[in-house]
C-alpha atoms as a PDB file:
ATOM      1  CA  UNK A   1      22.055 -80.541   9.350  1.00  0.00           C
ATOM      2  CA  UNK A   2      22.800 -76.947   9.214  1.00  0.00           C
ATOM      3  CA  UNK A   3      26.449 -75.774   8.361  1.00  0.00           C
ATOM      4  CA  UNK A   4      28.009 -73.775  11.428  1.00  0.00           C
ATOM      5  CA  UNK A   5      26.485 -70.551  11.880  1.00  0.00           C
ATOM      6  CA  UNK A   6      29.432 -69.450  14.550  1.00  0.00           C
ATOM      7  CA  UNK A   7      30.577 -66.375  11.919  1.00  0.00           C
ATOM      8  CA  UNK A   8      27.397 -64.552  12.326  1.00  0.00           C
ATOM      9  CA  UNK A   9      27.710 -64.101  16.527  1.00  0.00           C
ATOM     10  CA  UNK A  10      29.873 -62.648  18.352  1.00  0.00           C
ATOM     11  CA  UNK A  11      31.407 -65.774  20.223  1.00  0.00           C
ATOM     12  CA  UNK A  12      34.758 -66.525  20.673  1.00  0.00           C
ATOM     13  CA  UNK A  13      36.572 -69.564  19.458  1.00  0.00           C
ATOM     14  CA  UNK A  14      36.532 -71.017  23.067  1.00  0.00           C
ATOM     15  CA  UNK A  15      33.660 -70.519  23.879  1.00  0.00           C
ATOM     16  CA  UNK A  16      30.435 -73.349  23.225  1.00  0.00           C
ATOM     17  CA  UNK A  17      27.463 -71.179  24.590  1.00  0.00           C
ATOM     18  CA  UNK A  18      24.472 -74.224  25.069  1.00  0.00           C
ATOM     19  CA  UNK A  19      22.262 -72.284  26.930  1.00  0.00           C
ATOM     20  CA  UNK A  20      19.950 -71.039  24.074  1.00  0.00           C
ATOM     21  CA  UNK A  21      16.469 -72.202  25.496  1.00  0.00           C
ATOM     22  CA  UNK A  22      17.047 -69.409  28.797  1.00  0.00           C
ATOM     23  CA  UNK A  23      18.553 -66.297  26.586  1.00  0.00           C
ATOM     24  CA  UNK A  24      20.265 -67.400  23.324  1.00  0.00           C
ATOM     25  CA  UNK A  25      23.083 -64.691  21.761  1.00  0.00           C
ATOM     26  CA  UNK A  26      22.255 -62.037  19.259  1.00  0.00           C
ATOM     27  CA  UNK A  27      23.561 -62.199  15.530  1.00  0.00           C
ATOM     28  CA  UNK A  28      26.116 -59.275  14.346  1.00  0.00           C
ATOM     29  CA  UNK A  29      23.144 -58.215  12.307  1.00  0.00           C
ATOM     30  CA  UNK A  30      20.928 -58.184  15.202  1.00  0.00           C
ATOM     31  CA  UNK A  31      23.433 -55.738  17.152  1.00  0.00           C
ATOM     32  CA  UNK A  32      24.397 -53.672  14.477  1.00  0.00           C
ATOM     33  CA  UNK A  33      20.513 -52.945  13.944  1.00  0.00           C
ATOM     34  CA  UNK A  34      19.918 -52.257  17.392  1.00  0.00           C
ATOM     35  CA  UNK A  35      22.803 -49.614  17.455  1.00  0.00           C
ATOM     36  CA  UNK A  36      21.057 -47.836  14.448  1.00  0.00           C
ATOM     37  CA  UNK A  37      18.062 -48.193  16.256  1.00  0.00           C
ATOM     38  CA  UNK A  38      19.238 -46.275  19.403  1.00  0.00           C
ATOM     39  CA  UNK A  39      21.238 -44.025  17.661  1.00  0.00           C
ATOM     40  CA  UNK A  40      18.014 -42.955  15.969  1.00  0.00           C
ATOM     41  CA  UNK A  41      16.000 -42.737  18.501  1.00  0.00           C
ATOM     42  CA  UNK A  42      18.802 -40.440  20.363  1.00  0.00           C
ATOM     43  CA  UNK A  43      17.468 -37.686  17.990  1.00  0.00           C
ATOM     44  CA  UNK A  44      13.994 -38.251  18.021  1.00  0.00           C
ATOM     45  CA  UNK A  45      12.565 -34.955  17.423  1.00  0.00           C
ATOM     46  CA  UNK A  46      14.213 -35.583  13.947  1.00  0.00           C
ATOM     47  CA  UNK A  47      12.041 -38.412  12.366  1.00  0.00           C
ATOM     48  CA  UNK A  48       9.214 -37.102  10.690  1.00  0.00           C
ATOM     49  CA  UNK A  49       5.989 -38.645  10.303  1.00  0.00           C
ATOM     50  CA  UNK A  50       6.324 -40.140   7.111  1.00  0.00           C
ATOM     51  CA  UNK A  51      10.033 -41.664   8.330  1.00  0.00           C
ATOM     52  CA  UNK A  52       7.896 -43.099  11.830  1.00  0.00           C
ATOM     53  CA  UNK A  53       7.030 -46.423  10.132  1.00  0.00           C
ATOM     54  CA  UNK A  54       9.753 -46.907   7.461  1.00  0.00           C
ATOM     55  CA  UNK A  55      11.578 -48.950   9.496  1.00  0.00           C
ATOM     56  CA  UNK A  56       9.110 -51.633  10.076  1.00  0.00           C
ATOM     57  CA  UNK A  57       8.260 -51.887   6.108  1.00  0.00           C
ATOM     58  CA  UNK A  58      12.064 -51.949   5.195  1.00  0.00           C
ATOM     59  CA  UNK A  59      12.215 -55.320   7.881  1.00  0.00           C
ATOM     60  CA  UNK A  60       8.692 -56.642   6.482  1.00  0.00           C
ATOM     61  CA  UNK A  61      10.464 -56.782   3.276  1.00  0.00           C
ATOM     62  CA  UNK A  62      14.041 -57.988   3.809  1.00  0.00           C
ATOM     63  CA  UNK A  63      14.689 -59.526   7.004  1.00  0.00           C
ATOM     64  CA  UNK A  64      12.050 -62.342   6.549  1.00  0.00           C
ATOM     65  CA  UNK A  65      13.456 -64.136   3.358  1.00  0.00           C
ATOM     66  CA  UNK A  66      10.572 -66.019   1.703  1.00  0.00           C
ATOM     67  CA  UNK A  67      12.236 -68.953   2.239  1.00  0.00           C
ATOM     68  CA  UNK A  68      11.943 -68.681   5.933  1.00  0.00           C
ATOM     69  CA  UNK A  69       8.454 -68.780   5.865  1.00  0.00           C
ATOM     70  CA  UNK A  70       7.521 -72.657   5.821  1.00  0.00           C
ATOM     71  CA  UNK A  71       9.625 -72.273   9.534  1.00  0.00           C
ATOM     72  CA  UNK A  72       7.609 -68.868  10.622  1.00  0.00           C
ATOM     73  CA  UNK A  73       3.929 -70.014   9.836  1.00  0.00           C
ATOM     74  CA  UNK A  74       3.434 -72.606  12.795  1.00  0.00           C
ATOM     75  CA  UNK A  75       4.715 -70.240  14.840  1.00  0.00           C
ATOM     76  CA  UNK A  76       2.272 -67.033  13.961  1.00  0.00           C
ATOM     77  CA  UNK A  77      -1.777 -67.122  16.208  1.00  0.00           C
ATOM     78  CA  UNK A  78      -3.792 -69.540  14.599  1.00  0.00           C
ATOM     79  CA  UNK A  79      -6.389 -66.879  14.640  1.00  0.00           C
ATOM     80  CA  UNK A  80      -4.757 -64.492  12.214  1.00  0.00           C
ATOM     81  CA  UNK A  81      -6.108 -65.152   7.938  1.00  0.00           C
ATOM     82  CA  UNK A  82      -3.041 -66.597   5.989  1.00  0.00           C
ATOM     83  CA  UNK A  83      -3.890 -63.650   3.974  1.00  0.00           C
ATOM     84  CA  UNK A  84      -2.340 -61.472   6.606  1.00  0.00           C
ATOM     85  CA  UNK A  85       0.872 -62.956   7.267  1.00  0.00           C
ATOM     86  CA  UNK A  86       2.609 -63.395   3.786  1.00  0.00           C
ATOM     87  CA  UNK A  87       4.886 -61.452   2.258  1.00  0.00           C
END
């Protein structure tokens, strides 16, 4: 079993949220990455080409630890090459 994950949402002590399946909470890190996402996209007219797909190689290489992937794979279209998927 998993130790308690409870420090990375935003939940209070009293609270047991069980209702994952229908819309499960986000993690802090989840948030605060949204926030910089809006907040970026507030001044659009600022990014620059070369800045347009940073964002998605930065998460390619650090949000999906390596170790996560034996618990990704079953998930990802049967129809896409191994080759295409790993890190």
């Amino acid at each position: 079993m998993i130790p308690c994950q409870r420090h990375l949402f935003d939940i209070p002590e009293d609270v047991a949220y069980l209702n994952c399946a229908y819309m499960s909470p986000l993690m802090k890190s989840v948030d605060e990455a949204g926030s910089m996402g809006l907040a970026r996209k507030m001044h659009a007219w600022e990014i620059t080409p070369d800045q347009f797909f940073s964002g998605a190689e930065e998460f390619r290489t650090t949000a999906l630890p390596r170790a996560a992937l034996p618990l990704f794979l079953p998930r990802v279209m049967a129809s896409r090459p191994l080759r295409a998927i790993c890190l």
